[in-house]
Protein backbone atom coordinates (compact mmCIF):
# COMPACT_ATOMS: atom_id res chain seq x y z
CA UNK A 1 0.23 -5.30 39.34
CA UNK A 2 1.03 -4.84 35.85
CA UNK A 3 4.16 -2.35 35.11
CA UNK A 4 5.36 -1.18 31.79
CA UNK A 5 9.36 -0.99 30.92
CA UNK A 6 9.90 1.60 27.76
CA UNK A 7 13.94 1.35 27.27
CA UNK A 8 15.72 0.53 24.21
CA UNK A 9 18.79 -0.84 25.79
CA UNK A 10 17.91 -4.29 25.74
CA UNK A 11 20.56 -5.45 28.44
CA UNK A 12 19.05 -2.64 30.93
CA UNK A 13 15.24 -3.75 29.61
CA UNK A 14 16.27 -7.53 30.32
CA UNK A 15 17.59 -6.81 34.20
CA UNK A 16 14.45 -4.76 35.27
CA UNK A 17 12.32 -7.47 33.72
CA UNK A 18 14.21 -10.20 35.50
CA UNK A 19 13.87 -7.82 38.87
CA UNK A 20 10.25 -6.94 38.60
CA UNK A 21 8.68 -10.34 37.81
CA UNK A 22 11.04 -12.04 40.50
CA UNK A 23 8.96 -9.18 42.72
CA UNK A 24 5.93 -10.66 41.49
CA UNK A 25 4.92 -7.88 38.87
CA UNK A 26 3.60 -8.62 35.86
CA UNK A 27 6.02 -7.31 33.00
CA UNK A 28 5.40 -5.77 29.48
CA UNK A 29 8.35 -3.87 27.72
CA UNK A 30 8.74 -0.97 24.37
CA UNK A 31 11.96 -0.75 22.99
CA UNK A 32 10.83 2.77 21.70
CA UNK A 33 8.30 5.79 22.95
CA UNK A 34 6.41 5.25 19.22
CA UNK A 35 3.94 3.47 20.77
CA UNK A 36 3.32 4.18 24.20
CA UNK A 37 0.10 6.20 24.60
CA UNK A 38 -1.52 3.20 22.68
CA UNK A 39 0.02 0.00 25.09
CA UNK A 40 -0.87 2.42 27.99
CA UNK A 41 -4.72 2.97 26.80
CA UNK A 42 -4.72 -0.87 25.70
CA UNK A 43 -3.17 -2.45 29.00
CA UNK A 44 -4.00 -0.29 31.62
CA UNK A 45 -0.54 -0.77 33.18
CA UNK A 46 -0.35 -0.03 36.87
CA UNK A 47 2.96 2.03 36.50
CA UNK A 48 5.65 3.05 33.67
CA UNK A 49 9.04 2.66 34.05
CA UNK A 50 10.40 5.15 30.48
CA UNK A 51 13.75 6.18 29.86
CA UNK A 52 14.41 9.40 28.37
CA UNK A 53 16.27 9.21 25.78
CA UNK A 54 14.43 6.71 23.28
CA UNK A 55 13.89 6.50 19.49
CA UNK A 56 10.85 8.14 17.77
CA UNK A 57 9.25 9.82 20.49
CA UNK A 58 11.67 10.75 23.99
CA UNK A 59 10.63 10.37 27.35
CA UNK A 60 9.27 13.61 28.06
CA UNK A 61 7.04 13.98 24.93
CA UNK A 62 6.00 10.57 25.70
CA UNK A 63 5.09 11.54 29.67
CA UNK A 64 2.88 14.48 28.55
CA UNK A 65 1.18 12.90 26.45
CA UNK A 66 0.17 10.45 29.27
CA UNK A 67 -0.59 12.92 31.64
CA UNK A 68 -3.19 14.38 28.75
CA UNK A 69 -5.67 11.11 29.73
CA UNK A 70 -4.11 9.45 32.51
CA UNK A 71 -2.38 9.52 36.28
CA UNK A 72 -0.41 6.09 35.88
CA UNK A 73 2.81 6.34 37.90
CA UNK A 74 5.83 7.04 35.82
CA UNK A 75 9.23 6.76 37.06
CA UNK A 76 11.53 8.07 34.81
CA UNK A 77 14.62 6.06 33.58
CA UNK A 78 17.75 8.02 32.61
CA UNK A 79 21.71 8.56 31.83
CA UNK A 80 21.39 12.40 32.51
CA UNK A 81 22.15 13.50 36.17
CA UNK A 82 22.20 17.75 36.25
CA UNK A 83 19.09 19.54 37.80
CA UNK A 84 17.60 20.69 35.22
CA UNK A 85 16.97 17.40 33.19
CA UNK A 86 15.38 15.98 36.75
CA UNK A 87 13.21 19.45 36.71
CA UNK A 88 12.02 19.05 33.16
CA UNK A 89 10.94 15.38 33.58
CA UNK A 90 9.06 16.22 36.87
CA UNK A 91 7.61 18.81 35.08
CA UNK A 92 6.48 16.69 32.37
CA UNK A 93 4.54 14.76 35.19
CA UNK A 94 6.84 12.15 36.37
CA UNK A 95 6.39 11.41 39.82
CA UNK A 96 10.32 9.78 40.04
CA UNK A 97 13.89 9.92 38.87
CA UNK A 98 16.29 7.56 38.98
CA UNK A 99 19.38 7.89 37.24
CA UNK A 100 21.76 5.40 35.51
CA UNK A 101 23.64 3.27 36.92
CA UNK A 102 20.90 2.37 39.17
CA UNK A 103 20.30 -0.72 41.33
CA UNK A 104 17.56 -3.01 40.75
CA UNK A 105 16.96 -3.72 44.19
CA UNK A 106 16.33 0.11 44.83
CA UNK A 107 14.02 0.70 41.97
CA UNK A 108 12.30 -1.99 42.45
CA UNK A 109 11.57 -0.53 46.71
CA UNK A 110 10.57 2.48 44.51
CA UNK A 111 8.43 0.92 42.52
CA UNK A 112 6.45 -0.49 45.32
CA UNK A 113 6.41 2.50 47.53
CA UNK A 114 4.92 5.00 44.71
CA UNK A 115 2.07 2.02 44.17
CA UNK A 116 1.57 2.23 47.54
CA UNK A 117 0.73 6.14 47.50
CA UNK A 118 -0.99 6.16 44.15
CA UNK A 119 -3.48 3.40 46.06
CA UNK A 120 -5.29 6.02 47.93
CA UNK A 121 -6.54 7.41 44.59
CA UNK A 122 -8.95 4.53 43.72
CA UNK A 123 -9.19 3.24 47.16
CA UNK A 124 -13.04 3.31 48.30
CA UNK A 125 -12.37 2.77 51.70
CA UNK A 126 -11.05 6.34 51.52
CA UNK A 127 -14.01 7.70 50.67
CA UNK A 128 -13.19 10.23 48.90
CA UNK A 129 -11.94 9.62 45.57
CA UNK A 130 -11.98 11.30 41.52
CA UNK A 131 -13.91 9.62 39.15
CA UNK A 132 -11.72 9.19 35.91
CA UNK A 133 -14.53 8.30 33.44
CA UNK A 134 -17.35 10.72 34.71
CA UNK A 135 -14.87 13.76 35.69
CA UNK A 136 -16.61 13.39 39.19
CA UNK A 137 -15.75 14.03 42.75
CA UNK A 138 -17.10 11.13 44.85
CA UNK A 139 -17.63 11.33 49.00
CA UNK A 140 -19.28 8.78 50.75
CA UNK A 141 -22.32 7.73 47.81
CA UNK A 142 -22.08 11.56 46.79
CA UNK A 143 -20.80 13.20 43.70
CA UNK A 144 -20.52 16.51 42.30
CA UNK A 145 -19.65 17.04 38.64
CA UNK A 146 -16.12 19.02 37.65
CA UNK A 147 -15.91 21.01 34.79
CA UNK A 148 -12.87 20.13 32.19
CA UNK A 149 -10.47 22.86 33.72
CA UNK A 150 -11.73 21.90 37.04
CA UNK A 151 -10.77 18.14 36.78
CA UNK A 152 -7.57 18.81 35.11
CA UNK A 153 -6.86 21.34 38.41
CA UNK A 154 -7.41 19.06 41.02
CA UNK A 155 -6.08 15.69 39.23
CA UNK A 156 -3.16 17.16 39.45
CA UNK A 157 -3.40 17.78 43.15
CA UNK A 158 -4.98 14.63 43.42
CA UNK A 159 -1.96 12.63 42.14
CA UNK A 160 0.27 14.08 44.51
CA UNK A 161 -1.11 14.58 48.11
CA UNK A 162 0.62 16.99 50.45
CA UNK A 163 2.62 18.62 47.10
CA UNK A 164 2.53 22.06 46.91
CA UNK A 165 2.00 23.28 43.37
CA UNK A 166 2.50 26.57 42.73
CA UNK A 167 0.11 29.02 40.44
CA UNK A 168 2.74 28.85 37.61
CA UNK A 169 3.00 24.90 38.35
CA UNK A 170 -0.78 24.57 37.85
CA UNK A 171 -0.76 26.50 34.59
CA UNK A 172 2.30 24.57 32.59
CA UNK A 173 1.37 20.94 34.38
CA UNK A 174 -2.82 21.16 33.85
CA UNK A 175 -3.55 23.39 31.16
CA UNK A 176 -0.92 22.06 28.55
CA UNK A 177 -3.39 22.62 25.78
CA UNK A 178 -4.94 25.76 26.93
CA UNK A 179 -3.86 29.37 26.64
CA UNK A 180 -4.39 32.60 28.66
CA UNK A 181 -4.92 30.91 31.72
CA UNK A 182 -3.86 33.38 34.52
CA UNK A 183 -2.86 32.67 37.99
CA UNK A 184 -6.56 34.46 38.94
CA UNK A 185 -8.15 31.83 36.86
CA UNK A 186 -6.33 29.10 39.02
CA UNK A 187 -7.57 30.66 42.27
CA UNK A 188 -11.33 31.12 40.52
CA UNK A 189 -11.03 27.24 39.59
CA UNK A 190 -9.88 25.96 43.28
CA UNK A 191 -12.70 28.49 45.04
CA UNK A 192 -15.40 26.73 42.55
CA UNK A 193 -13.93 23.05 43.31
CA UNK A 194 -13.86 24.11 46.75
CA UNK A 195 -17.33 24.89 46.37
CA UNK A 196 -18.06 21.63 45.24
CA UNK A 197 -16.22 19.59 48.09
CA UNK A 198 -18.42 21.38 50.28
CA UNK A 199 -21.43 19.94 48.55
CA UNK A 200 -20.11 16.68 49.16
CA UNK A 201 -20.84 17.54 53.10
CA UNK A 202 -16.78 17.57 53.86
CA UNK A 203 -16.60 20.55 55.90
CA UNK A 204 -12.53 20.33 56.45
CA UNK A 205 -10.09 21.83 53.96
CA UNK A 206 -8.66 19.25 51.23
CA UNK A 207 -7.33 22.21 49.34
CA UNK A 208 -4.60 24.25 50.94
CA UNK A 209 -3.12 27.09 50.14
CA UNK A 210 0.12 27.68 51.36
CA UNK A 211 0.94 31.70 51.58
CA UNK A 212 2.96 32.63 48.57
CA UNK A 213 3.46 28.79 47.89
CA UNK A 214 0.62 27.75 46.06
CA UNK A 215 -2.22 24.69 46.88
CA UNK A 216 -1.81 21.31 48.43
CA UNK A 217 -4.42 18.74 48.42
CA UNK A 218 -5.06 17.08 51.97
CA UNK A 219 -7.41 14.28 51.58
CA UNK A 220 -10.43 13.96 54.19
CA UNK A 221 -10.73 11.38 56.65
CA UNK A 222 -13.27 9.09 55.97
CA UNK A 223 -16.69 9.46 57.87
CA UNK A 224 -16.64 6.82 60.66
CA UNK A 225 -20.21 4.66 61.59
């Protein structure tokens, strides 16, 4: 497993790299958010550990940008501790916070568990999975083709089983780029996808919606022979 440190503090960069490799992770490490979508679409890392607060580009630009192309784990790194800075880097698509002073020990049982998670997601012996490269949903040798707004939807769902994600949530987290998209579009987009999981042959729900919530994905159990 290959993670990715983005901190400019070199002391703080040094002691995850020492923790993380003693782990048995392979280590690579920015000292600034300039050039992260490129290192992350060169290496492929397996997860992102990014601090906030970096020069050229912060954290949070730096996150959705990612999350424009790609579902790698990112747990983000920072010195800010009130609500709202946690809110606005979940929003951005982090799927941690941890806050400094941390200890390695903990992120590192972190890092491991949100691998661990994110493993269902390419894991064949689930069954069902989302094809990255062909925007396709896959079930058993099947596949049905997603439309851009449709992949976008359910990636998001898809990278965070058992979330609920309300209309709103949908809107500002998978349609960054796009504008008028109303909460009736979301609902259009889940009954089509829906649609499309039934095609597959899965005949239980893997999208939920939760009354005045919003939707959950709940993957299927794999067919057993």
């Amino acid at each position: 497993m290959n993670i990715l440190i983005v901190e400019d503090e070199r002391q703080i960069a040094e002691y995850l790299y020492k923790y993380l490799t003693k782990s048995g992770f392979e280590v690579s490490t920015l000292n600034s958010g300039e050039h992260v979508v490129e290192t992350v679409k060169s290496q492929h890392p397996d997860l992102i550990i990014l601090d906030l607060m970096l020069p050229v580009k912060d954290g949070v630009s730096c996150c959705k940008e990612l999350r424009l192309f790609s579902d790698v784990p990112v747990i983000m790194l920072t010195a800010k501790v009130s609500d709202i800075d946690r809110i606005i880097g979940l929003e951005a698509g982090a799927d941690d916070y941890v806050c400094k002073p941390f200890n390695a020990k903990e992120l590192v049982l972190r890092v491991k568990s949100i691998l661990k998670r994110a493993g269902f997601k390419s894991s064949k012996s689930e069954g069902f999975r989302l094809n990255k490269q062909t925007q396709e949903l896959e079930f058993n040798g099947s596949s049905q083709k997603l439309t851009r707004l449709e992949y976008a939807l359910i990636r998001l769902l898809f990278n965070k089983p058992g979330r609920i994600f309300s209309r709103q949530e949908i809107i500002n987290l998978a349609y960054v780029e796009e504008r008028d998209i109303t909460e009736r579009a979301v609902d259009s987009h889940v009954k089509n996808i829906r649609k499309k999981i039934r095609n597959l042959g899965i005949d239980t729900v893997v999208i939920e919606c939760v009354y005045s919530a919003g939707y959950q994905l709940i993957p299927p159990e794999p067919d057993i022979e």
